[in-house]
PDB file of N, CA and C in Angstrom:
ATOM      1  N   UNK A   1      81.691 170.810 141.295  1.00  0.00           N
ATOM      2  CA  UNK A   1      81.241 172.103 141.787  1.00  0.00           C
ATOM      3  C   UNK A   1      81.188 173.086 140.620  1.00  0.00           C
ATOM      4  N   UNK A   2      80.344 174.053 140.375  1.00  0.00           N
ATOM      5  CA  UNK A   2      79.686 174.527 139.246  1.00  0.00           C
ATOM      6  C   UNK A   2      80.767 175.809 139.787  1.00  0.00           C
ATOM      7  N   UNK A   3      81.162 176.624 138.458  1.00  0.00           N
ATOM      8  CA  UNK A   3      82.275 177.558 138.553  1.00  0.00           C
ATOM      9  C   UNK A   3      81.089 178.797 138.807  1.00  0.00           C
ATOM     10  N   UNK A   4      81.850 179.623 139.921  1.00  0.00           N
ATOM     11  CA  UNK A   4      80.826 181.002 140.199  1.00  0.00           C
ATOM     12  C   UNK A   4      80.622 182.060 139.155  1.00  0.00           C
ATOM     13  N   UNK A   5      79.546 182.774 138.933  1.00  0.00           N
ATOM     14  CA  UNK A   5      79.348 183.428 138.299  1.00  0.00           C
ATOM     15  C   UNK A   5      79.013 184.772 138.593  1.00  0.00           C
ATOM     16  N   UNK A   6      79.755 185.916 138.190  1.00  0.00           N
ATOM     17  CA  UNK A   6      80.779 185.869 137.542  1.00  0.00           C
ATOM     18  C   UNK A   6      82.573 185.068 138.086  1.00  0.00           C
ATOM     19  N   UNK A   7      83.087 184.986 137.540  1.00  0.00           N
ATOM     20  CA  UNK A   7      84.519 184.252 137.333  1.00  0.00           C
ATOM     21  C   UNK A   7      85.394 185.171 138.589  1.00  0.00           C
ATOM     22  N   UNK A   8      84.886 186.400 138.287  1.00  0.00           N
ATOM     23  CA  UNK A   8      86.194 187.234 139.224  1.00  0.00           C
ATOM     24  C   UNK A   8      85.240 188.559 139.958  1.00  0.00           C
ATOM     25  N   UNK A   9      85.343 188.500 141.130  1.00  0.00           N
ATOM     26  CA  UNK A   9      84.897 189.547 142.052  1.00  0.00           C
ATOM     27  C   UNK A   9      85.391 191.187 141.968  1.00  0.00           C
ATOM     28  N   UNK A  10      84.782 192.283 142.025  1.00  0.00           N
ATOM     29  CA  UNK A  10      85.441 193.599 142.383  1.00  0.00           C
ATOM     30  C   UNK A  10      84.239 194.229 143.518  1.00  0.00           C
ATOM     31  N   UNK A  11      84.848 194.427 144.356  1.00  0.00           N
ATOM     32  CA  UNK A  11      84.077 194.850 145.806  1.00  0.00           C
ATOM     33  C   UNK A  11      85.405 195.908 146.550  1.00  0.00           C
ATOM     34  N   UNK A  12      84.383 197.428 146.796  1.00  0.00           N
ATOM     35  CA  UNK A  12      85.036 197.820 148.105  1.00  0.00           C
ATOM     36  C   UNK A  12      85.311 197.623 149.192  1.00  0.00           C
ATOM     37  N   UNK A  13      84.579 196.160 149.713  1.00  0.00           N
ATOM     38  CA  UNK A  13      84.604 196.000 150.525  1.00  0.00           C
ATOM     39  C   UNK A  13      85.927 195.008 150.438  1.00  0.00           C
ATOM     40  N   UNK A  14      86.068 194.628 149.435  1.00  0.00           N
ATOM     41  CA  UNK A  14      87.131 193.320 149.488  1.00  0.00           C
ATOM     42  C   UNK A  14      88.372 193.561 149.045  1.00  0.00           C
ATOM     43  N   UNK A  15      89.595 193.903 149.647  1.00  0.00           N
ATOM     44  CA  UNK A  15      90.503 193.801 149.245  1.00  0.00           C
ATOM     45  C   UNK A  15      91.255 195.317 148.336  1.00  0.00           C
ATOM     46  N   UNK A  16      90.080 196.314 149.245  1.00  0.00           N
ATOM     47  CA  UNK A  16      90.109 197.433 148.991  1.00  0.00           C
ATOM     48  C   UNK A  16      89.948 197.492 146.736  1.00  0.00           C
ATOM     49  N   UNK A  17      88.938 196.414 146.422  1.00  0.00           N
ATOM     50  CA  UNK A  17      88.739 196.772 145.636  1.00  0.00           C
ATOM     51  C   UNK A  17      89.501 196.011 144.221  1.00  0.00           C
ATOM     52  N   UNK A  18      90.522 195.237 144.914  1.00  0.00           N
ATOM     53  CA  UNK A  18      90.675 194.524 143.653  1.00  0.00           C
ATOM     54  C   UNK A  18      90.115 193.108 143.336  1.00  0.00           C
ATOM     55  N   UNK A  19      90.331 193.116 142.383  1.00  0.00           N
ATOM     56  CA  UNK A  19      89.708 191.827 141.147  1.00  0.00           C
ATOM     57  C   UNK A  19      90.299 190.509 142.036  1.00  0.00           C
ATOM     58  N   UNK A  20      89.301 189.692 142.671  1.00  0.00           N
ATOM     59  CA  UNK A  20      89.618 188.528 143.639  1.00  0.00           C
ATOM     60  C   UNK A  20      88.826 187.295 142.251  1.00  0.00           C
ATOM     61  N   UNK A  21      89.459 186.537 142.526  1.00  0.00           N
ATOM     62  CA  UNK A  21      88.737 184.954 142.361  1.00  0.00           C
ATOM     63  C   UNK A  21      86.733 185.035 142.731  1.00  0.00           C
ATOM     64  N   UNK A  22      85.897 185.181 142.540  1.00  0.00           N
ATOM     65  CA  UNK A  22      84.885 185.323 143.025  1.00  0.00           C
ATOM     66  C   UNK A  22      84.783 184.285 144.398  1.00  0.00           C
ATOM     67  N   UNK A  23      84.516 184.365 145.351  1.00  0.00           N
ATOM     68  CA  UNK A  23      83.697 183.491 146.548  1.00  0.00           C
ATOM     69  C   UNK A  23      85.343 183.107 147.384  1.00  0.00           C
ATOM     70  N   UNK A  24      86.254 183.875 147.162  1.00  0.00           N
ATOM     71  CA  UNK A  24      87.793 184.013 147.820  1.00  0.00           C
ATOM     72  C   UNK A  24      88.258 185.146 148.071  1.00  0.00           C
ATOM     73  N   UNK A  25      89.206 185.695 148.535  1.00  0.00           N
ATOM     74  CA  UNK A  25      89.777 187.046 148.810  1.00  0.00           C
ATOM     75  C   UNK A  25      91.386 186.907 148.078  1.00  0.00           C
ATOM     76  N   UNK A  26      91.274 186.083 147.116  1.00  0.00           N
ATOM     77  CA  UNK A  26      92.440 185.261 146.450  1.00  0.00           C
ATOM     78  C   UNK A  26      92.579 186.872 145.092  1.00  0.00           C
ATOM     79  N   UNK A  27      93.326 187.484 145.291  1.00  0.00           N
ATOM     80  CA  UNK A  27      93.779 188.704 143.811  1.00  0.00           C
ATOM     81  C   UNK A  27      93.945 187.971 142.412  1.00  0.00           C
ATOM     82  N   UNK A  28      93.309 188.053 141.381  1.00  0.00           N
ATOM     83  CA  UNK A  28      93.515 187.302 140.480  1.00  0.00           C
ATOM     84  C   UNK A  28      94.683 187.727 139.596  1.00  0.00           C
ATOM     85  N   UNK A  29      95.790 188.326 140.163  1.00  0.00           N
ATOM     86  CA  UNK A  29      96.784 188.810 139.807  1.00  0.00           C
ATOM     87  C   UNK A  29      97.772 188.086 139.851  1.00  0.00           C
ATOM     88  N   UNK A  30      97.694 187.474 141.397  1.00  0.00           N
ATOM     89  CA  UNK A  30      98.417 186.952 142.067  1.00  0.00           C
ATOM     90  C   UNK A  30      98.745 185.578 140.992  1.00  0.00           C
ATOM     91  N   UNK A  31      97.624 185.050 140.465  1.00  0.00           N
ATOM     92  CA  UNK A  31      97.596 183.760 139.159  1.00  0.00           C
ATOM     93  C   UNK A  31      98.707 183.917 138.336  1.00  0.00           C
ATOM     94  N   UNK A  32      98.559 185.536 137.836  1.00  0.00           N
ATOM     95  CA  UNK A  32      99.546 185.850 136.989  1.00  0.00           C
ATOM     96  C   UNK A  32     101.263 185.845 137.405  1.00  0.00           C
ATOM     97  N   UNK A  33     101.047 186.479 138.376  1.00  0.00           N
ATOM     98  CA  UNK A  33     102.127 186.805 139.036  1.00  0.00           C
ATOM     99  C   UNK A  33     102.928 185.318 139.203  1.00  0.00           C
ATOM    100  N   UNK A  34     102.434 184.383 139.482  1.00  0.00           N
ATOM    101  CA  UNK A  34     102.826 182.968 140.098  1.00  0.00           C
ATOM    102  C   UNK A  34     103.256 182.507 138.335  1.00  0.00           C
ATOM    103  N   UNK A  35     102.359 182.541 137.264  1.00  0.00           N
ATOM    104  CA  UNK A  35     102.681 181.901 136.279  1.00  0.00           C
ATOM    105  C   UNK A  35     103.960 183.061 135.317  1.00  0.00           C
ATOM    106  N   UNK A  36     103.688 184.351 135.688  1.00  0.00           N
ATOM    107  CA  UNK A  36     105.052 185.044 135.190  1.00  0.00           C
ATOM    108  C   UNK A  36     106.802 184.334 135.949  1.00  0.00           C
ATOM    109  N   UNK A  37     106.422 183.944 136.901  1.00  0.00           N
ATOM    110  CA  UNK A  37     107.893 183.877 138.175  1.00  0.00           C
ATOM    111  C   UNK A  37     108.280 182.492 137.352  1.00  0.00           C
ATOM    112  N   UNK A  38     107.362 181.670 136.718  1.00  0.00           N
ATOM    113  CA  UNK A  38     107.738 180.302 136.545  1.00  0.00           C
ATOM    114  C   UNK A  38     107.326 179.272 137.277  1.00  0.00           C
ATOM    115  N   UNK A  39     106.736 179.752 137.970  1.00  0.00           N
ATOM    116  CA  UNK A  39     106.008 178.953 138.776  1.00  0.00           C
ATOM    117  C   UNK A  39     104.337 177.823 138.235  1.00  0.00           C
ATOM    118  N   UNK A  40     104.167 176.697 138.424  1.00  0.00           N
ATOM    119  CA  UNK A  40     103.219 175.990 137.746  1.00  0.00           C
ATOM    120  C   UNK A  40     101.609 176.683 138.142  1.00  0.00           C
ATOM    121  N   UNK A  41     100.730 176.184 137.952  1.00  0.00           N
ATOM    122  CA  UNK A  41      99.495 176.440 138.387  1.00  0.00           C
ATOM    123  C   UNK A  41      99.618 175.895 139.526  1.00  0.00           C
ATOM    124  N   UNK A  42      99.556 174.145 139.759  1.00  0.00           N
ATOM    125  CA  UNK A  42      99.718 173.241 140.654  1.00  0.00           C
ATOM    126  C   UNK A  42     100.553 173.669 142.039  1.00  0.00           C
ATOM    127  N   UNK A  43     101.428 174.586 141.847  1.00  0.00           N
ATOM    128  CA  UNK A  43     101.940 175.645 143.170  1.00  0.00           C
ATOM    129  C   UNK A  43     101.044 176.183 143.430  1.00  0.00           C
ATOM    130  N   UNK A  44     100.049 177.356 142.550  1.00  0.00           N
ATOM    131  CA  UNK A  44      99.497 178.246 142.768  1.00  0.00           C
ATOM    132  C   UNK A  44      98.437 177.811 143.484  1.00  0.00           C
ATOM    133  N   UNK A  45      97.764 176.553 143.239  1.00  0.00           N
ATOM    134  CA  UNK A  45      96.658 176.230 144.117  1.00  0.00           C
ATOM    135  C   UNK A  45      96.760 175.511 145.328  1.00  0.00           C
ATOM    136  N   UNK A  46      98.030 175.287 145.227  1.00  0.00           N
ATOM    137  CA  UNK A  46      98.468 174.718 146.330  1.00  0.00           C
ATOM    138  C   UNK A  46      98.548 175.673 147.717  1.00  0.00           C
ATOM    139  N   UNK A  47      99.085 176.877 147.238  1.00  0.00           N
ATOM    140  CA  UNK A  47      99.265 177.833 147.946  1.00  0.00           C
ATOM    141  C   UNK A  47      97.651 178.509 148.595  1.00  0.00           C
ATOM    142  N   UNK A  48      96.711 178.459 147.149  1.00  0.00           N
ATOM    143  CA  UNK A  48      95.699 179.136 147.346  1.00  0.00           C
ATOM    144  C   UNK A  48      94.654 177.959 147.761  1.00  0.00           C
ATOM    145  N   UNK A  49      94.217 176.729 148.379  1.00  0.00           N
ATOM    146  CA  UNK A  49      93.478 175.709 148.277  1.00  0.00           C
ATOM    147  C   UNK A  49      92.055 176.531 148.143  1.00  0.00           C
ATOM    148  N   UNK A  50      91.704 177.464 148.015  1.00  0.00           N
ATOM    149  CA  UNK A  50      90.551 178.186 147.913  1.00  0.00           C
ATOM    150  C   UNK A  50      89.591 178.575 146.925  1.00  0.00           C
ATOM    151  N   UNK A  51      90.785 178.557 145.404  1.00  0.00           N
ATOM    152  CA  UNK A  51      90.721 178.498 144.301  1.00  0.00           C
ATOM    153  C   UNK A  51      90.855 176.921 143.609  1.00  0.00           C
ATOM    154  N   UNK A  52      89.782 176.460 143.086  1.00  0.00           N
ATOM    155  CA  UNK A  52      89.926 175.309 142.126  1.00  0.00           C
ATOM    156  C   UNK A  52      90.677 175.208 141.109  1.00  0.00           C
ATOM    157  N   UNK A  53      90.926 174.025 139.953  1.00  0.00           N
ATOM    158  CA  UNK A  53      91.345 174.765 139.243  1.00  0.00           C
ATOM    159  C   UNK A  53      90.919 174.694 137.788  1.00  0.00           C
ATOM    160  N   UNK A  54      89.281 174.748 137.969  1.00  0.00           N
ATOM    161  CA  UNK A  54      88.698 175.037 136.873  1.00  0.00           C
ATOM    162  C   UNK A  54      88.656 176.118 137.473  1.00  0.00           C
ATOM    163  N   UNK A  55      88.689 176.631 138.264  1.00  0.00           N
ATOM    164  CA  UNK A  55      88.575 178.522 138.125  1.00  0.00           C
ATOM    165  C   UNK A  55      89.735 179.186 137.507  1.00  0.00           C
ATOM    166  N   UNK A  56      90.703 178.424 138.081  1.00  0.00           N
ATOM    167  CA  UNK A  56      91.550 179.102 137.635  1.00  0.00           C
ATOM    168  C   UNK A  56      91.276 178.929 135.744  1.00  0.00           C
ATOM    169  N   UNK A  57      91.861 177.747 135.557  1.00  0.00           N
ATOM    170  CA  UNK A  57      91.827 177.677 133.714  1.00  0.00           C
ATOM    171  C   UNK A  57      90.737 178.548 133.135  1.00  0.00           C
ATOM    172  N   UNK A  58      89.576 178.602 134.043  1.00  0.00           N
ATOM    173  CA  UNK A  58      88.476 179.101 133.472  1.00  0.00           C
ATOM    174  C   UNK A  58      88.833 180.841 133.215  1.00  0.00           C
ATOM    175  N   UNK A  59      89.944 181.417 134.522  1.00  0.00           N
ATOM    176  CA  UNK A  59      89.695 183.155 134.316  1.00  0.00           C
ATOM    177  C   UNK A  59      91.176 182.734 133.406  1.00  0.00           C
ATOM    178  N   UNK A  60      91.817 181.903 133.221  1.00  0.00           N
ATOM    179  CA  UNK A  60      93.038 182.111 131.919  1.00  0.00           C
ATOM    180  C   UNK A  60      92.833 182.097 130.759  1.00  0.00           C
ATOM    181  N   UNK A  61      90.907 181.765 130.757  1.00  0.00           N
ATOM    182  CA  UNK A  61      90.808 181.309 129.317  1.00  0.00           C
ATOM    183  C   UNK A  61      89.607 182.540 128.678  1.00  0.00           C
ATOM    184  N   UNK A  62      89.730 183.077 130.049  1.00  0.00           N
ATOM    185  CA  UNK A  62      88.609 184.771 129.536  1.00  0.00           C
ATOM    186  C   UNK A  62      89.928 185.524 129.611  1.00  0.00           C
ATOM    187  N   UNK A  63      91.032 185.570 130.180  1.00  0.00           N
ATOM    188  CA  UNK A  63      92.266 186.611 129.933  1.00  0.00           C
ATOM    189  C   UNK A  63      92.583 186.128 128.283  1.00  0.00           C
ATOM    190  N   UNK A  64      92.893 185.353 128.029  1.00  0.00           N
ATOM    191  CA  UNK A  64      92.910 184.773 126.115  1.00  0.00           C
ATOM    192  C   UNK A  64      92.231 185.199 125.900  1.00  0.00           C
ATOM    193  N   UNK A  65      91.024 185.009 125.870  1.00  0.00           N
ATOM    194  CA  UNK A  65      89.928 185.487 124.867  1.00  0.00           C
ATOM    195  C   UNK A  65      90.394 186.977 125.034  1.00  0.00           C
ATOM    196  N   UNK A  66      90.238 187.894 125.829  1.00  0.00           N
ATOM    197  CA  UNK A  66      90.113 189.092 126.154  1.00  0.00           C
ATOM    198  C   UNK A  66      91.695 189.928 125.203  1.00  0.00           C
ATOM    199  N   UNK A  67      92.591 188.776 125.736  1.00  0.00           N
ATOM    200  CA  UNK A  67      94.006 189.485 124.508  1.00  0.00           C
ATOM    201  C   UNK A  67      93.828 189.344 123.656  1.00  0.00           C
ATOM    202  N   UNK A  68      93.415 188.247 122.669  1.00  0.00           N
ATOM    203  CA  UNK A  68      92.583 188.210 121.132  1.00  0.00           C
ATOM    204  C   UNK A  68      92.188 189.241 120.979  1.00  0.00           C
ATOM    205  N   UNK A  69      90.952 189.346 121.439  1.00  0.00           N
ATOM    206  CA  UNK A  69      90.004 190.350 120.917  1.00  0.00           C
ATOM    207  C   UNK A  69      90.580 191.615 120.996  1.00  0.00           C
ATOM    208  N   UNK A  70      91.615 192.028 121.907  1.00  0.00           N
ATOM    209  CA  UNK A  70      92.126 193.086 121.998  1.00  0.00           C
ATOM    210  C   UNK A  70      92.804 193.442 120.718  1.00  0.00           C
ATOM    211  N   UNK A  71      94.122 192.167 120.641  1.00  0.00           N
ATOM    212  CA  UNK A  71      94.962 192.025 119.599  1.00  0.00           C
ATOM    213  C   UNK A  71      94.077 192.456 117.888  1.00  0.00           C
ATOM    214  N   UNK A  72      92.696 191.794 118.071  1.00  0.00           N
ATOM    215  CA  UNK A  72      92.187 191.445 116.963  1.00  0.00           C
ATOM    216  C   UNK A  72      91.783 192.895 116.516  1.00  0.00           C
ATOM    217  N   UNK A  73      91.335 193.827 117.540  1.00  0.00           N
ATOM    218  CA  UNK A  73      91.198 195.006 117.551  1.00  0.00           C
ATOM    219  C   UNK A  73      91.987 196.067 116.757  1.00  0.00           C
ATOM    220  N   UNK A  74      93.093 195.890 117.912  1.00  0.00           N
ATOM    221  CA  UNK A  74      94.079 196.742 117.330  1.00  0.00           C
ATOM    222  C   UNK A  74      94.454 196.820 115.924  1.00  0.00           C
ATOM    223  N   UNK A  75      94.658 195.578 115.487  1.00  0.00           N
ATOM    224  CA  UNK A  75      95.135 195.461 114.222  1.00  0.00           C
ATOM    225  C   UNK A  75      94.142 195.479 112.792  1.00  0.00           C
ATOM    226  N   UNK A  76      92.748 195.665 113.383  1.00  0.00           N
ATOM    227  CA  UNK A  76      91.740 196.394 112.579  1.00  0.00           C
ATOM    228  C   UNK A  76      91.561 197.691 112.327  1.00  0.00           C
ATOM    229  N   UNK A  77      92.518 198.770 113.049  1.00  0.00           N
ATOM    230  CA  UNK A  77      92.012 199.980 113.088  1.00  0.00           C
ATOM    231  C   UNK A  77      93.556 200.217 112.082  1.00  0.00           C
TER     232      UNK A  77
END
């Protein structure tokens, strides 16, 4: 199954607006939240069967990129 595009949803209508999994009502926070507690991925989708888990790896691997570039940022100025 081909990963949705874009990766992560923001709709008023959904969830009063926060950042979901695209084509789920799944908070892509919640990813975080599960992998901060210690918890595996393999829980997380377990919990969420809604989310794959090339979606998932896929929005962990635009949150990396996205802290890089941040990181890479900062430390240019």
């Amino acid at each position: 199954m081909p990963l949705p595009n874009p990766l992560i949803a923001v709709s008023p209508d959904t969830l009063s607006g926060t950042p979901v999994f695209n084509g789920t009502r799944v908070p892509v926070a919640t990813l975080f939240d599960y992998l901060e507690a210690g918890d595996s991925i393999t829980e997380f989708l377990v919990d969420f069967p809604n989310v794959t888990l090339e979606h998932a790896v896929a929005v962990l691997e635009m949150a990396r990129r996205s802290a890089v570039e941040a990181a890479s940022q900062a430390a240019a100025e």
